[in-house]
C-alpha atoms as a PDB file:
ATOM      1  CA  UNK A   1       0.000   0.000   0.000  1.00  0.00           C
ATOM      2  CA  UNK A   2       1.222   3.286  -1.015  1.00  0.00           C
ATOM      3  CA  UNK A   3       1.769   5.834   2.225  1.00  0.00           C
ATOM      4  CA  UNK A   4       0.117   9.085   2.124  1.00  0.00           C
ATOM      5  CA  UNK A   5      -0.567  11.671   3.740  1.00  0.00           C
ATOM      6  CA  UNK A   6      -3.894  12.244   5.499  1.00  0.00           C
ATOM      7  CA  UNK A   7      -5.080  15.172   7.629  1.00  0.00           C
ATOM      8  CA  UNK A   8      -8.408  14.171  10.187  1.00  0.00           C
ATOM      9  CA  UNK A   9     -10.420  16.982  11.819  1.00  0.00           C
ATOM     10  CA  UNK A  10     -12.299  16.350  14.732  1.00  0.00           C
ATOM     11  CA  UNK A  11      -9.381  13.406  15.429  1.00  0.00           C
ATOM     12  CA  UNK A  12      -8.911  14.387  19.405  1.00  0.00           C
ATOM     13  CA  UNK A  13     -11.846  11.836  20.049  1.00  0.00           C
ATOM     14  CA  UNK A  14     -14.091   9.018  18.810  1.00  0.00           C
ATOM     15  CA  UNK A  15     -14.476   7.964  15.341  1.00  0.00           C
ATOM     16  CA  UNK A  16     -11.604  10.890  14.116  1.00  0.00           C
ATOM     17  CA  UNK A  17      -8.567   9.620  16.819  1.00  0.00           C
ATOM     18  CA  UNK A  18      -9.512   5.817  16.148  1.00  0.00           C
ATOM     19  CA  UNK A  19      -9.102   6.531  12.374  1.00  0.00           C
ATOM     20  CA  UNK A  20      -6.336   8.480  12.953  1.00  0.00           C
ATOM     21  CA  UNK A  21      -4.653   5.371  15.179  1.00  0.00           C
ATOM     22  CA  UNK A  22      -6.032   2.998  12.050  1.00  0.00           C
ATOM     23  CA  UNK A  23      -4.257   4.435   9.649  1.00  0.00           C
ATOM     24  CA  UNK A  24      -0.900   5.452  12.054  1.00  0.00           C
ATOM     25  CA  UNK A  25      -0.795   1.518  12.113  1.00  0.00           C
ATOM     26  CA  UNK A  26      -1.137   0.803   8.715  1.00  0.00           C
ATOM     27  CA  UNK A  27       2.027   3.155   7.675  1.00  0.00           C
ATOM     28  CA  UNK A  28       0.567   6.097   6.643  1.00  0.00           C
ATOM     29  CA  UNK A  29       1.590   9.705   7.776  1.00  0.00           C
ATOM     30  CA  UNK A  30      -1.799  11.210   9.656  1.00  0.00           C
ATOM     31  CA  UNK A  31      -1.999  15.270  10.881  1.00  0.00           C
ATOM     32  CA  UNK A  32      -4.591  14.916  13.628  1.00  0.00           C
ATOM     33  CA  UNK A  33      -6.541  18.324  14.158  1.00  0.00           C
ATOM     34  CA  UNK A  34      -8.986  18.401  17.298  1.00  0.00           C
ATOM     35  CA  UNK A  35     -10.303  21.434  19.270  1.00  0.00           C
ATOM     36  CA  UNK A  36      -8.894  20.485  22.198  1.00  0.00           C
ATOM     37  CA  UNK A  37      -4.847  21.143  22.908  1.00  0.00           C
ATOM     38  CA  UNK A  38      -4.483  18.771  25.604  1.00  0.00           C
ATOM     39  CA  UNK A  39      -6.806  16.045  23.602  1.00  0.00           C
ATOM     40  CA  UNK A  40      -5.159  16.162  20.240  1.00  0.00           C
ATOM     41  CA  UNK A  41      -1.816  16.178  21.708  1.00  0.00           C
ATOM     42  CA  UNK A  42      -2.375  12.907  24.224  1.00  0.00           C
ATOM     43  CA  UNK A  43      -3.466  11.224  20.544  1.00  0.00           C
ATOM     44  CA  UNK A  44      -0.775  12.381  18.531  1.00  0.00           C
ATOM     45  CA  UNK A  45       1.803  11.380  21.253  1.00  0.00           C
ATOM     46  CA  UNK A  46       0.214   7.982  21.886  1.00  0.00           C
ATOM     47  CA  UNK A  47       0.042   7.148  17.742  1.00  0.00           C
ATOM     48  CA  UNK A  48       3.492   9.082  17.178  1.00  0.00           C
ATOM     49  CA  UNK A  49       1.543  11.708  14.748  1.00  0.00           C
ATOM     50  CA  UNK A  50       2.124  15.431  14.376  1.00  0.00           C
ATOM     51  CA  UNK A  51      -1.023  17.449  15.972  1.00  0.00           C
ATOM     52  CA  UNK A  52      -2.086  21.012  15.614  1.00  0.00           C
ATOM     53  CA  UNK A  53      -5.248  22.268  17.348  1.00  0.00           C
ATOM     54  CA  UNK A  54      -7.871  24.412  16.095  1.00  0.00           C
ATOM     55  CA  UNK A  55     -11.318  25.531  17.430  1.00  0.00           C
ATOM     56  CA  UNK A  56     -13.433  25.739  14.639  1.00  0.00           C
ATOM     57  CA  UNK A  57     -16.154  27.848  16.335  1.00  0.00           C
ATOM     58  CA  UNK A  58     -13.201  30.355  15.797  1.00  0.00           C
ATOM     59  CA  UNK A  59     -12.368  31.053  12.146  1.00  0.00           C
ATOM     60  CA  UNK A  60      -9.554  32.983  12.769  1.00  0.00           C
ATOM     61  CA  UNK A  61      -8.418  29.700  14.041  1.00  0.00           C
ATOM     62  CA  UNK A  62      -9.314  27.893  11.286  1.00  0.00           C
ATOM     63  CA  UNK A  63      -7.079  30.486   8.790  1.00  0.00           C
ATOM     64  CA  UNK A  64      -4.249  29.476  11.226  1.00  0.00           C
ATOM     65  CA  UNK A  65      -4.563  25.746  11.047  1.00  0.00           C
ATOM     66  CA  UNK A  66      -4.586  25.901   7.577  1.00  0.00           C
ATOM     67  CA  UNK A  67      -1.137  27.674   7.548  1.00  0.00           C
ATOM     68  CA  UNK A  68       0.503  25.199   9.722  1.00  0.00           C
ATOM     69  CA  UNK A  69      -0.784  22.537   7.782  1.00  0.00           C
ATOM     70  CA  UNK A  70       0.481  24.032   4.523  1.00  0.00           C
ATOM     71  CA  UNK A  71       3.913  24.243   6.121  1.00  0.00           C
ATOM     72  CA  UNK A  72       4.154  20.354   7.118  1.00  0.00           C
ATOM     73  CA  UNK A  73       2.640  18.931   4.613  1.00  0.00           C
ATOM     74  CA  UNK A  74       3.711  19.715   1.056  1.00  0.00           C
ATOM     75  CA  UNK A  75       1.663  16.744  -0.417  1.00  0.00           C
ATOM     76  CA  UNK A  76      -2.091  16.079   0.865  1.00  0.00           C
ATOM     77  CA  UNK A  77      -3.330  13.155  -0.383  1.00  0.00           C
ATOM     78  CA  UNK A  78      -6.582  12.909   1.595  1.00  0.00           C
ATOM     79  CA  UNK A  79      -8.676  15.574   3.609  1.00  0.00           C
ATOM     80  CA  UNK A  80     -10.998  14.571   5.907  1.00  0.00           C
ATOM     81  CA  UNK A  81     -13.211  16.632   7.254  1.00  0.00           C
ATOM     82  CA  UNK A  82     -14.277  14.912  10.519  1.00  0.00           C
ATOM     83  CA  UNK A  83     -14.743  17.722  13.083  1.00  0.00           C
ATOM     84  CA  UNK A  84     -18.285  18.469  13.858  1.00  0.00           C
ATOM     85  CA  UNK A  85     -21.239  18.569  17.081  1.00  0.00           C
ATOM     86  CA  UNK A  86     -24.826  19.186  17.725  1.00  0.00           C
ATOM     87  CA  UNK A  87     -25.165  21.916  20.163  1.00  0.00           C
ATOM     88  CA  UNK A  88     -27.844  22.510  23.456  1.00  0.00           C
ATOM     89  CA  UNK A  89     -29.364  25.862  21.953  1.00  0.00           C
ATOM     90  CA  UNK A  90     -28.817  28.436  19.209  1.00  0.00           C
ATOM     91  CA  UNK A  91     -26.110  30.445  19.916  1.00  0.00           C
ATOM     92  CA  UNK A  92     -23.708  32.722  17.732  1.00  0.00           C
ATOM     93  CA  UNK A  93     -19.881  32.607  17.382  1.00  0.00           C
ATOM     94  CA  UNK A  94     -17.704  35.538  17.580  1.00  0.00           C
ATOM     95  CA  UNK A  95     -17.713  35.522  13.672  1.00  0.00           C
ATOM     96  CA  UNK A  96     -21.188  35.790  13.718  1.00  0.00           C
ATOM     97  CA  UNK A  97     -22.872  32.627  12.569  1.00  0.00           C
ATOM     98  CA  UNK A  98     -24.849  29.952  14.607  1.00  0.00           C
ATOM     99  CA  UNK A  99     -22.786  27.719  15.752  1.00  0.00           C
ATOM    100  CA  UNK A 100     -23.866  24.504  14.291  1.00  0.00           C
ATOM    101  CA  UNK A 101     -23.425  25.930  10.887  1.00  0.00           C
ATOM    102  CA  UNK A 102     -20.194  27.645  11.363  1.00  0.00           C
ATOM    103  CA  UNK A 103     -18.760  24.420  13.005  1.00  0.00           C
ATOM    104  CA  UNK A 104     -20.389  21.698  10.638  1.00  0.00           C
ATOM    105  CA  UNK A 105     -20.238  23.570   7.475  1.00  0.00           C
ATOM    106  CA  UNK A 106     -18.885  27.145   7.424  1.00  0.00           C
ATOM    107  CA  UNK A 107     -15.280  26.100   8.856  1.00  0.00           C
ATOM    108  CA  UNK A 108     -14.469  23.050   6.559  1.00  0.00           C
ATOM    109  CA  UNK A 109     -15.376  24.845   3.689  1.00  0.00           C
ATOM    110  CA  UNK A 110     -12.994  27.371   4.644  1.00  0.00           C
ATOM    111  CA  UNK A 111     -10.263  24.982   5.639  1.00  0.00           C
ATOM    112  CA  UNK A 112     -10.753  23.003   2.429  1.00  0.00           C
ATOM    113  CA  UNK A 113     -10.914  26.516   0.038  1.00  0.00           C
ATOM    114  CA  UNK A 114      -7.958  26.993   1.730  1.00  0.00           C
ATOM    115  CA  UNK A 115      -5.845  24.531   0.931  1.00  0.00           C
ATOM    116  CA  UNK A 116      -7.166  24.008  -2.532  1.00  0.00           C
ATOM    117  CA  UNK A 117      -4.123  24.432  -4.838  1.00  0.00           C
ATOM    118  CA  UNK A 118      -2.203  21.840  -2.550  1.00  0.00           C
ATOM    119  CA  UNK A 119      -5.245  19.550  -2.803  1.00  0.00           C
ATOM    120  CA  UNK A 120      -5.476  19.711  -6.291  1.00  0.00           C
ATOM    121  CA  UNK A 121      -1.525  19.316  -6.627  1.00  0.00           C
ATOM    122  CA  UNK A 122      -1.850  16.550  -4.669  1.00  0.00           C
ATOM    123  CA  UNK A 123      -4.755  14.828  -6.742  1.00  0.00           C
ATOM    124  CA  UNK A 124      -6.500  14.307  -2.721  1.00  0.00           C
ATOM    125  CA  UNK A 125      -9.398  13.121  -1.722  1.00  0.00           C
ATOM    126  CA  UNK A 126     -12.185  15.307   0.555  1.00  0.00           C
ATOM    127  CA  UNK A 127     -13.749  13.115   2.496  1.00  0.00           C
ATOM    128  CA  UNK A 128     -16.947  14.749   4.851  1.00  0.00           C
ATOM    129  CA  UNK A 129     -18.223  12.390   7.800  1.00  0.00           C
ATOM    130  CA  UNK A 130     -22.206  13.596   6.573  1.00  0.00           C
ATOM    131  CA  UNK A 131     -25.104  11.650   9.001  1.00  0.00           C
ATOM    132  CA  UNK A 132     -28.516   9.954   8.759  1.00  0.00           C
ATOM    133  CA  UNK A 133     -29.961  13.286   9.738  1.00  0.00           C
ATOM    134  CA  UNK A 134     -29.366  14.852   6.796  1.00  0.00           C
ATOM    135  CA  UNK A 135     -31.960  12.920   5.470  1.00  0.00           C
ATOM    136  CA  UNK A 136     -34.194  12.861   8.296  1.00  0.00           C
ATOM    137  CA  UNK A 137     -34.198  16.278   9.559  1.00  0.00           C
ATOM    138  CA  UNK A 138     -32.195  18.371   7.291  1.00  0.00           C
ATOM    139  CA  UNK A 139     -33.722  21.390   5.501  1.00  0.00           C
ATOM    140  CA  UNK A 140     -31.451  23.709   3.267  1.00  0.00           C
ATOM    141  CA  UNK A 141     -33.196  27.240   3.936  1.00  0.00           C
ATOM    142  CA  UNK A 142     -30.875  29.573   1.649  1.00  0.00           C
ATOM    143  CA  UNK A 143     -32.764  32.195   3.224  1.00  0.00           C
ATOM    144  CA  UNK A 144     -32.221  31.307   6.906  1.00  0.00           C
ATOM    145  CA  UNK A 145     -29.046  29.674   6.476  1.00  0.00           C
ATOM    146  CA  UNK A 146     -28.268  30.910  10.630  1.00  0.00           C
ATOM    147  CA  UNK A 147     -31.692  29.076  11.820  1.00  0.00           C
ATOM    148  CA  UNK A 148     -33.224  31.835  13.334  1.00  0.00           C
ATOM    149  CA  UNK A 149     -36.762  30.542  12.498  1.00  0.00           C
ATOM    150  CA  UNK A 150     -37.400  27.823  14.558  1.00  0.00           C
ATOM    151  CA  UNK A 151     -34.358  27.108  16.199  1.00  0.00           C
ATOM    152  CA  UNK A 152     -34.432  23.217  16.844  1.00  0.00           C
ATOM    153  CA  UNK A 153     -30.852  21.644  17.414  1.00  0.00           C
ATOM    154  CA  UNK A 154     -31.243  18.589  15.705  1.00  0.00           C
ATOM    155  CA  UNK A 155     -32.403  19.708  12.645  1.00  0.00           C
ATOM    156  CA  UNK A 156     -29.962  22.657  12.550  1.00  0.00           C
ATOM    157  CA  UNK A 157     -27.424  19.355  12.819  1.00  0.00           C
ATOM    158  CA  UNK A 158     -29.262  17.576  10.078  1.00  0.00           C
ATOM    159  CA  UNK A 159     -29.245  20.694   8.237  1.00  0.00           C
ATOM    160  CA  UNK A 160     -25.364  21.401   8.485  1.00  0.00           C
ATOM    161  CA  UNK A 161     -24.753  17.489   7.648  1.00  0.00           C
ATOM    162  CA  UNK A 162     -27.249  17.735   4.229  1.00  0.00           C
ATOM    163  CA  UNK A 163     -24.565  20.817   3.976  1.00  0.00           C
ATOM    164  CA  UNK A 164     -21.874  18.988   4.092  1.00  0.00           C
ATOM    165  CA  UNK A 165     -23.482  16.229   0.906  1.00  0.00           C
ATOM    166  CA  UNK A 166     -23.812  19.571  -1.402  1.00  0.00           C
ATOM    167  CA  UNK A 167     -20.480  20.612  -0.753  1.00  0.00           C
ATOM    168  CA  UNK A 168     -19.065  16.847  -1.626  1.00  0.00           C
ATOM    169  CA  UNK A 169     -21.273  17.353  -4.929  1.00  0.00           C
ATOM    170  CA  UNK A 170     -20.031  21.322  -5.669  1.00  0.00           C
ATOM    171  CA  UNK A 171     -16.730  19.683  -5.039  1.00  0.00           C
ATOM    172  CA  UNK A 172     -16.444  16.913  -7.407  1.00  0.00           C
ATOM    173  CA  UNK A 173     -18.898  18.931  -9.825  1.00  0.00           C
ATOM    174  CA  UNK A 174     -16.432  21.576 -10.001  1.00  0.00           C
ATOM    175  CA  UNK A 175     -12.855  19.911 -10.119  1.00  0.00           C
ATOM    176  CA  UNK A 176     -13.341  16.165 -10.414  1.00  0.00           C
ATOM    177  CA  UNK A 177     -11.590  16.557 -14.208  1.00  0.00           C
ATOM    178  CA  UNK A 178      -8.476  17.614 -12.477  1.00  0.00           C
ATOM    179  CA  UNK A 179      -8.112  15.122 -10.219  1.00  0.00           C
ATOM    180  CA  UNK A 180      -9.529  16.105  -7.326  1.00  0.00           C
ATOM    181  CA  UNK A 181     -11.967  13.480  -5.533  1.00  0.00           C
ATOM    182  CA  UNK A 182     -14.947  14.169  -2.700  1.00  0.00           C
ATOM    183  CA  UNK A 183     -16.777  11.460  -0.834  1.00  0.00           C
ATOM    184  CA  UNK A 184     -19.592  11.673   2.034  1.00  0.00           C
ATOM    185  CA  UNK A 185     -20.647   9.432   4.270  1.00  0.00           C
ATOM    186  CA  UNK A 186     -22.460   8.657   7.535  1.00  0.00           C
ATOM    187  CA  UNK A 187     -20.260   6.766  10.006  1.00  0.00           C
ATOM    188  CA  UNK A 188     -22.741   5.136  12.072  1.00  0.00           C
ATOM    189  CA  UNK A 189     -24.449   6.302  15.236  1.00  0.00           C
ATOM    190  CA  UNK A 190     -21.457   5.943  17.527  1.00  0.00           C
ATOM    191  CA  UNK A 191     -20.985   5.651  21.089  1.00  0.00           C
ATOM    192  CA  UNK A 192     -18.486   8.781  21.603  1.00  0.00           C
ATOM    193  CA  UNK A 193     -18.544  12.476  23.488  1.00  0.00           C
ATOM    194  CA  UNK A 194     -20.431  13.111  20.446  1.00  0.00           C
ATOM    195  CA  UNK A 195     -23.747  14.775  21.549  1.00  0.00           C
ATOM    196  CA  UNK A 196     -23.432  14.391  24.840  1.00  0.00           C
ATOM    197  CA  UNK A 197     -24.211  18.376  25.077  1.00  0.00           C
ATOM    198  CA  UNK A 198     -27.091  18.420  23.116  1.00  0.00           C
ATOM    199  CA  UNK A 199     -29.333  18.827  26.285  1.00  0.00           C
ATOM    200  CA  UNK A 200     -32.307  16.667  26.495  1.00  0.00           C
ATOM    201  CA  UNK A 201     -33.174  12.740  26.305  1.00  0.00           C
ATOM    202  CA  UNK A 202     -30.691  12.214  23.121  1.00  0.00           C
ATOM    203  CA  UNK A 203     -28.573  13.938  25.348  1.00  0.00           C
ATOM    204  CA  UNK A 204     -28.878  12.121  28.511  1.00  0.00           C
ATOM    205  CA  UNK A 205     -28.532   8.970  26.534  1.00  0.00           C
ATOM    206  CA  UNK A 206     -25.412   9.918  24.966  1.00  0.00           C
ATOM    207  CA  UNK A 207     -23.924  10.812  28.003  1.00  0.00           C
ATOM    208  CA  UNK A 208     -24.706   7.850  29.688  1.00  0.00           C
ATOM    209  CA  UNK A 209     -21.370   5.084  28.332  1.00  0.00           C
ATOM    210  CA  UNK A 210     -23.556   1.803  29.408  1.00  0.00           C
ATOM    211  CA  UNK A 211     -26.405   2.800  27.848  1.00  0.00           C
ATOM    212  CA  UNK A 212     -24.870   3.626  24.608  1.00  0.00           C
ATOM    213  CA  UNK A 213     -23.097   1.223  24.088  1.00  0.00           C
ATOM    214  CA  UNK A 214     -25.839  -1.225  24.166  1.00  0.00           C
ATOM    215  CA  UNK A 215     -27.290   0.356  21.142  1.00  0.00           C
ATOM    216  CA  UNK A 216     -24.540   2.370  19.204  1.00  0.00           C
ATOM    217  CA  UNK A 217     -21.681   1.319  17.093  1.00  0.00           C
ATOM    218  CA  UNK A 218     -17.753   1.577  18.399  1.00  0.00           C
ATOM    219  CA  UNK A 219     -15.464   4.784  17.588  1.00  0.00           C
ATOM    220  CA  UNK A 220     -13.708   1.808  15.656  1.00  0.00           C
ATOM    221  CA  UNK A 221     -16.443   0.926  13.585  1.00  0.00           C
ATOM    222  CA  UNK A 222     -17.134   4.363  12.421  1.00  0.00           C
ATOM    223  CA  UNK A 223     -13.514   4.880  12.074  1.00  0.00           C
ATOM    224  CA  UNK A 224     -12.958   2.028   9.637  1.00  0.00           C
ATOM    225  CA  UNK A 225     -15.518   3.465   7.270  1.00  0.00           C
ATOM    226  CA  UNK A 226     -13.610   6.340   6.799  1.00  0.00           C
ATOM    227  CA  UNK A 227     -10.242   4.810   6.722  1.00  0.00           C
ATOM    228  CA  UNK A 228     -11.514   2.806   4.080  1.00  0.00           C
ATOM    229  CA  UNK A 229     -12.099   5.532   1.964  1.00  0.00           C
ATOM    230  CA  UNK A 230      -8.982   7.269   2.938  1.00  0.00           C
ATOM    231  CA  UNK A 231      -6.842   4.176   1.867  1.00  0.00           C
ATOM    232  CA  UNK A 232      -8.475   3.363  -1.403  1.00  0.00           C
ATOM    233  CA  UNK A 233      -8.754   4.753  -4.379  1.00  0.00           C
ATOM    234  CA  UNK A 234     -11.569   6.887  -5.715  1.00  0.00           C
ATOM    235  CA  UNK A 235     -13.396   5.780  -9.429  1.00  0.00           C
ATOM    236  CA  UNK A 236     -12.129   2.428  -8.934  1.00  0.00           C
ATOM    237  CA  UNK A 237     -13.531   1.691  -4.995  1.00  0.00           C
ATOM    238  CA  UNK A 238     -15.535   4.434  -4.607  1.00  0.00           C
ATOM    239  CA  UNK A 239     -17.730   7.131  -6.117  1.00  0.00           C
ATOM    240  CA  UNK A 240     -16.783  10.463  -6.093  1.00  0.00           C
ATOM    241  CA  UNK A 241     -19.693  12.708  -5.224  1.00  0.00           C
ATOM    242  CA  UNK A 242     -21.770   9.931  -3.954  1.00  0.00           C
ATOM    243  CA  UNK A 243     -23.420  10.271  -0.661  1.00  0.00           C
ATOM    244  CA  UNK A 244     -22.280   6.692   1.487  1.00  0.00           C
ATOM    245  CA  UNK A 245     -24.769   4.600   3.786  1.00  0.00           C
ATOM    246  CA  UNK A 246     -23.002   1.416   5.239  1.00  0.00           C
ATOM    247  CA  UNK A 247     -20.603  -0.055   1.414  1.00  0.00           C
ATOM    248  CA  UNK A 248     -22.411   1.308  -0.653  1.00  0.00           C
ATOM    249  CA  UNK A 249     -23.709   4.828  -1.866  1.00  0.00           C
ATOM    250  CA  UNK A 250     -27.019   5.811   0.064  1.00  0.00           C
ATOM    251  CA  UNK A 251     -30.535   3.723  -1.707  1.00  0.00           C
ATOM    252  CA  UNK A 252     -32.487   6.927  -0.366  1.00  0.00           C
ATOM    253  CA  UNK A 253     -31.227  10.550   0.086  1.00  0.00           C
ATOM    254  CA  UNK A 254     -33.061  14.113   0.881  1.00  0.00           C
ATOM    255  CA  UNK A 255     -33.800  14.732  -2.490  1.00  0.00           C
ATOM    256  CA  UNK A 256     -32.368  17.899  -1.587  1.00  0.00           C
ATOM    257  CA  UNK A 257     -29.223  16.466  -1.520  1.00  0.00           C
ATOM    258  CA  UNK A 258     -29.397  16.103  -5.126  1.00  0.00           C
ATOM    259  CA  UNK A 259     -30.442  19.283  -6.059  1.00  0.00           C
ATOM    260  CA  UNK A 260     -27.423  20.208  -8.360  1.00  0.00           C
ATOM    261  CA  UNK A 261     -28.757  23.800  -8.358  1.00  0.00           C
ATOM    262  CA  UNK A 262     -29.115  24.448  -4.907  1.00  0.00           C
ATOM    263  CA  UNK A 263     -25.370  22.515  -4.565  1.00  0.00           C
ATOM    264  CA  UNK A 264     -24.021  25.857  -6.315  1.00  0.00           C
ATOM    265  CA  UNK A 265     -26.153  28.358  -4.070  1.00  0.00           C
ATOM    266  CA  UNK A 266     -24.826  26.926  -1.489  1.00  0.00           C
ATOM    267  CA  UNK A 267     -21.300  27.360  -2.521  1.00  0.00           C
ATOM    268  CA  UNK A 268     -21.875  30.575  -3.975  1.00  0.00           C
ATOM    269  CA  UNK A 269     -23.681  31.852  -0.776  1.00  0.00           C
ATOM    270  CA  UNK A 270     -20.998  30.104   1.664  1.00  0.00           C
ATOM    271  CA  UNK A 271     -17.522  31.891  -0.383  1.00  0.00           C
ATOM    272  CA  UNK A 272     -19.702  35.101   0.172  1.00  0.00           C
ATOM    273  CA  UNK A 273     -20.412  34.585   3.801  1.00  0.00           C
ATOM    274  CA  UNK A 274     -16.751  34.026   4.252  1.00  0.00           C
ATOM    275  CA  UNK A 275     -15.540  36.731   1.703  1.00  0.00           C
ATOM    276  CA  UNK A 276     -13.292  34.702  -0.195  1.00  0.00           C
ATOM    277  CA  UNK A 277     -13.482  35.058  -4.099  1.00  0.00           C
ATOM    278  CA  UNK A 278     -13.885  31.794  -6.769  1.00  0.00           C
ATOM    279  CA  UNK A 279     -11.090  30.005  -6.673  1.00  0.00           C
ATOM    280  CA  UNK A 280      -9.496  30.088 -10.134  1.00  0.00           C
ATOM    281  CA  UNK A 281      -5.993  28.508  -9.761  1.00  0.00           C
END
C-alpha cells in the first residue's frame, strides 16, 4: 500500500482519533486536528503523529490551522473533514454565525478553500463524515441559512450534515476533471462524546457510556468506514460525489441532496459569507 498523507479533523476523540490510530498503524503519515490542545496532543503522542489544534467555532483559528498545515505537509493526499457537534441551543460565534453551521459547514469549507491548490496538486481526496440526519431532519433554507426561524438543534445538525453532501457534490462537480476526488458518508451512530451536550433525552442517553453502548456502534467501527475511503482509491472503490450509507452509496437521500442547483447556491452563498473570491488557480 502506497503511504500518504492524510489530515483528520475532529481526530482528538471518537471515530476521528480511532481513524487516525487505524491508519498510524497501517504506515501512513496522519496530521490529527482536534479542538482540544491537551486532547489532540495525548493522541498524537500515543500514535506518534504530528497534531495542531484548532477551534473551529473560531475562524480565525481555522485560517491558522490551515497555515501550519500548509507548512508540514507539502503533499495532501486525503482531507478529511471529521470535526463536527450538535449543540444545546442556538447560539452565535464571535464571527457571527450559529454555531452549528459555522462548526459543521462554514469552517471546513474554509479549511478546504484553503488549501485548494495543494489539494489539487496533490490529486487528494475530501472526504466529509455527513449523518442519517441529513436525510431525516435536514432542511437547506438559503434564506435562513443561521436558523433563526425555529431554532431546533437537531435539525440545525441535520441541516449542516445535508450541507456537508452539497459541498461533496459542488466539489467533485467543479474539479473532479483535475483530479480532485470528494466522498460523504455517515459513520454510524457511535458511542463517543459526540452529543453528549445536546441537552435533552438524546442527550442524557449519549452521556450515559452503558447505555450507549448497548445500542450504538464503536469509535472503531465508524472509524474504519472512513479509513476505508482514505486508503483506497476513488473511481475504482468508490464514487466520487456519492453520498455513502453502510458499502455502498445511500438507496435513499433528501432529495435535496441532489439538487445540483441548490449545490451551487450553497457554494456561492458560503464563499460570500466568508468573503473569499472563486477560486481560479
Amino acid at each position: 500500500m502506497v503511504q500518504k498523507t492524510i489530515v483528520i479533523t475532529g481526530a482528538s476523540d471518537g471515530i476521528g482519533a480511532a481513524a487516525a490510530a487505524m491508519l498510524v498503524a497501517h504506515g501512513h503519515r496522519v496530521i490529527v486536528v482536534g479542538r482540544s490542545p491537551e486532547k489532540t496532543r495525548a493522541v498524537g503522542e500515543r500514535i506518534g503523529a504530528p497534531y495542531l489544534s484548532a477551534d473551529f467555532g473560531r475562524l480565525a483559528d481555522v485560517r491558522a490551522l490551515a497555515d501550519k498545515i500548509l507548512a508540514i505537509a507539502p503533499r495532501i493526499d486525503v482531507l478529511a473533514n471529521n470535526a463536527g457537534g450538535v449543540f444545546g441551543k442556538r447560539e452565535e460565534t464571535e464571527d457571527g454565525f450559529e454555531r452549528t453551521f459555522q462548526v459543521n459547514h462554514l469552517a471546513p469549507f474554509l479549511l478546504t478553500m484553503l488549501l485548494l491548490p495543494r489539494l489539487i496538486e496533490s490529486r487528494a481526496s475530501v472526504i466529509q463524515t455527513a449523518s442519517t440526519g441529513a436525510r431525516l431532519v435536514g432542511k437547506v433554507d438559503l434564506d435562513d441559512l443561521q436558523s433563526k426561524k425555529g431554532y431546533w438543534n437537531f435539525r440545525a445538525y441535520g441541516t449542516s450534515k445535508l450541507e456537508n453532501i452539497l459541498f461533496t457534490r459542488e466539489l467533485h462537480h467543479r474539479f473532479h476533471s483535475r483530479g480532485l476526488s470528494a466522498v460523504s458518508f455517515h459513520p454510524g451512530v457511535i458511542a463517543s462524546n459526540f452529543g453528549s451536550g445536546s441537552g435533552g433525552l438524546a442527550g442524557l442517553f449519549m452521556a450515559n457510556k452503558f447505555l450507549s453502548s448497548l445500542f450504538l456502534d464503536t469509535p472503531e467501527k465508524g472509524a474504519g468506514r472512513l479509513a476505508r475511503f482514505a486508503e483506497t482509491e476513488p473511481d475504482r472503490d468508490w464514487v466520487s460525489g456519492a453520498y455513502y450509507e453502510g458499502d455502498r452509496p445511500a438507496r435513499r437521500e433528501n432529495p435535496q441532496g441532489l439538487d445540483a442547483d441548490l449545490a451551487q447556491k450553497l457554494w456561492e452563498q458560503s464563499l460570500s459569507l466568508l468573503g473569499l473570491p472563486e477560486f481560479s488557480g
